[in-house]
N, C-alpha and C. Protein backbone atom coordinates (compact mmCIF):
# COMPACT_ATOMS: atom_id res chain seq x y z
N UNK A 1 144.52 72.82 86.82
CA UNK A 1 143.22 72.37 87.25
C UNK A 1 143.10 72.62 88.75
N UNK A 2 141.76 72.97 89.11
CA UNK A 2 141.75 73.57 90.38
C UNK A 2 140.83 72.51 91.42
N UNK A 3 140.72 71.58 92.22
CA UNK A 3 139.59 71.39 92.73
C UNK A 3 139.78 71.58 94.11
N UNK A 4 138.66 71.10 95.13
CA UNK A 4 138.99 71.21 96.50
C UNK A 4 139.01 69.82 97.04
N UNK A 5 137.95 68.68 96.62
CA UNK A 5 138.16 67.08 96.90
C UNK A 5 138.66 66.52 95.97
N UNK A 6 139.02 65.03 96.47
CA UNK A 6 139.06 63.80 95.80
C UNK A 6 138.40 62.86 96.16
N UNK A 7 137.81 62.47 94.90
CA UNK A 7 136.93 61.11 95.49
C UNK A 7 137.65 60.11 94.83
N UNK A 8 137.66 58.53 96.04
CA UNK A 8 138.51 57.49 94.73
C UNK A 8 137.77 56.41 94.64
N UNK A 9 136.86 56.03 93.77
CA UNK A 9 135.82 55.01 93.95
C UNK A 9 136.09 53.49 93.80
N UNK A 10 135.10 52.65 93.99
CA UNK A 10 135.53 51.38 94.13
C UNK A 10 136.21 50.79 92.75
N UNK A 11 136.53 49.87 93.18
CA UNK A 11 137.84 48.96 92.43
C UNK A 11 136.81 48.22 90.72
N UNK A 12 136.87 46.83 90.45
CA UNK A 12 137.61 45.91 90.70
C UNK A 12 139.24 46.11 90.62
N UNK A 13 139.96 44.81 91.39
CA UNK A 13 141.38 44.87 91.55
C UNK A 13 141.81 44.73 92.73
N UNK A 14 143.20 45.12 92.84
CA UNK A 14 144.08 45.06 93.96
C UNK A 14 144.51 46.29 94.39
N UNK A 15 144.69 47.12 95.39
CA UNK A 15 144.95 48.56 95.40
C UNK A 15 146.81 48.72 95.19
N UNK A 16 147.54 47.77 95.41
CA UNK A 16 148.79 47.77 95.00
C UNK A 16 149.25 47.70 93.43
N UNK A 17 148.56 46.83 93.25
CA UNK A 17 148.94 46.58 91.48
C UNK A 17 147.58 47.17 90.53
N UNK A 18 146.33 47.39 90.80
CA UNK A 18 145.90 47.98 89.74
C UNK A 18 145.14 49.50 89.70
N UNK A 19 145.91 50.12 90.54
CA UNK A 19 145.37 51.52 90.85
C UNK A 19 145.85 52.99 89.74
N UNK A 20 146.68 52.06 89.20
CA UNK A 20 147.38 53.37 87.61
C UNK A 20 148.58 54.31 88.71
N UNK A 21 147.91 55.56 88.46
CA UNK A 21 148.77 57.17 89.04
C UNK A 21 147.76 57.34 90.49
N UNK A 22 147.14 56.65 90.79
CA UNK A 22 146.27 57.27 91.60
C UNK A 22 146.92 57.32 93.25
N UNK A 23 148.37 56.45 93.35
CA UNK A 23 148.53 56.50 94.77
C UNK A 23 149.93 57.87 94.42
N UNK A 24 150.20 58.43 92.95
CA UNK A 24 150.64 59.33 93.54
C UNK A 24 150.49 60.28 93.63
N UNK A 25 149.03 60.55 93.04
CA UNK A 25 147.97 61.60 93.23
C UNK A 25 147.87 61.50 95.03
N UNK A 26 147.29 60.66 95.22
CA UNK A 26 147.44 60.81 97.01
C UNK A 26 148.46 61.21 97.34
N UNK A 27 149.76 60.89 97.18
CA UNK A 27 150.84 61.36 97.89
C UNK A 27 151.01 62.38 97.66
N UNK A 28 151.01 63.36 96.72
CA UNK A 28 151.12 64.39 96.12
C UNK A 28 150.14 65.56 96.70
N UNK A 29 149.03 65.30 96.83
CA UNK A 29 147.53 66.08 97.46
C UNK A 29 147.06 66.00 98.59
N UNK A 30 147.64 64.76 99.64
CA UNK A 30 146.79 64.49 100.75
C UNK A 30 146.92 65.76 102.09
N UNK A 31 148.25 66.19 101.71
CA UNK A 31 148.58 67.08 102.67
C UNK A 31 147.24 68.28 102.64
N UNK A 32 146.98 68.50 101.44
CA UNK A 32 146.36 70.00 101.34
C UNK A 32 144.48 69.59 100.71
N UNK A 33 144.46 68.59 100.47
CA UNK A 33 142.82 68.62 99.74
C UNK A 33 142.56 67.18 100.47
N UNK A 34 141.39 67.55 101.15
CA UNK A 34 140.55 66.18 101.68
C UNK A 34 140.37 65.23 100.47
N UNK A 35 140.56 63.88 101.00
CA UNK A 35 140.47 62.96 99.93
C UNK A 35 139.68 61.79 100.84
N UNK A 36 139.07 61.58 99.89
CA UNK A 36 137.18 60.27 100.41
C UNK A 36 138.05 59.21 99.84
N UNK A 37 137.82 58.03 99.76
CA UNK A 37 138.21 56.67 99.39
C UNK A 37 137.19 55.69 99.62
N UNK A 38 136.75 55.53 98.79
CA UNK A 38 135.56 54.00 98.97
C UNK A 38 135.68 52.69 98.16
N UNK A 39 135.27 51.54 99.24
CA UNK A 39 136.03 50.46 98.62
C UNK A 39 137.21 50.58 98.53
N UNK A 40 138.02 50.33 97.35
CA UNK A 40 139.09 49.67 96.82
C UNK A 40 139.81 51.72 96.93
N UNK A 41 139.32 52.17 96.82
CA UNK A 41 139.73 53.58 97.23
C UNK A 41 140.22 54.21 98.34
N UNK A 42 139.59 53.35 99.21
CA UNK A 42 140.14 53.67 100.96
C UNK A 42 141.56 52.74 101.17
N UNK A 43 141.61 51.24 100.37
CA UNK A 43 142.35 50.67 100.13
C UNK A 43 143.56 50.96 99.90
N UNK A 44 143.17 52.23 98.80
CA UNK A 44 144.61 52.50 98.18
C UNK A 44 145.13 53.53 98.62
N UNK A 45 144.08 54.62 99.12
CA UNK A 45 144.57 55.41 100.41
C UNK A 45 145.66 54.64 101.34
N UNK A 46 145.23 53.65 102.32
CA UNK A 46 145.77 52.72 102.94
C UNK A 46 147.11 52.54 102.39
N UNK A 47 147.33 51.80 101.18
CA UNK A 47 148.45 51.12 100.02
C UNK A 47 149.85 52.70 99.71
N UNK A 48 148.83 53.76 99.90
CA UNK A 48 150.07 54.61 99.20
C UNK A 48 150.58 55.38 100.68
N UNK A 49 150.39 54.81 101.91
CA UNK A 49 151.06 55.33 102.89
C UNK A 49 152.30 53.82 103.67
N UNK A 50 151.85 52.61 102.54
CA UNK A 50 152.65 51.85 102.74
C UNK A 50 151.87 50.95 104.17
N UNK A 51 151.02 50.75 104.24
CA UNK A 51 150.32 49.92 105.19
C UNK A 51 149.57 49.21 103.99
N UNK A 52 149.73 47.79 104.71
CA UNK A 52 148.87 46.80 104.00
C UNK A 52 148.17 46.41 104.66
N UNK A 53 146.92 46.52 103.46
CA UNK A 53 145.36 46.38 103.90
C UNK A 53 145.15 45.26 104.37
């Protein structure tokens, strides 16, 4: 699968405990594809570099 963004939209939840695969999709992609985060999305941006929100 090919894209150029990520968008990660708002929650409900906690960005530590209910985000699924999605912080290691960030870790995995952030280097090379811009990634948006809103709400609970910027959150978990935040969460998968190990800073708490």
């Amino acid at each position: 699968m090919e894209f150029d963004k990520i968008i990660i939209s708002p929650g409900p939840g906690h960005p530590k405990y209910d985000t699924g695969t999605v912080i290691s999709i960030i870790k995995e992609y952030y280097k090379e594809i811009p990634i948006l985060g809103i709400c609970l999305g910027h959150q978990t941006i935040v969460e998968s570099f190990g800073i708490n929100p």
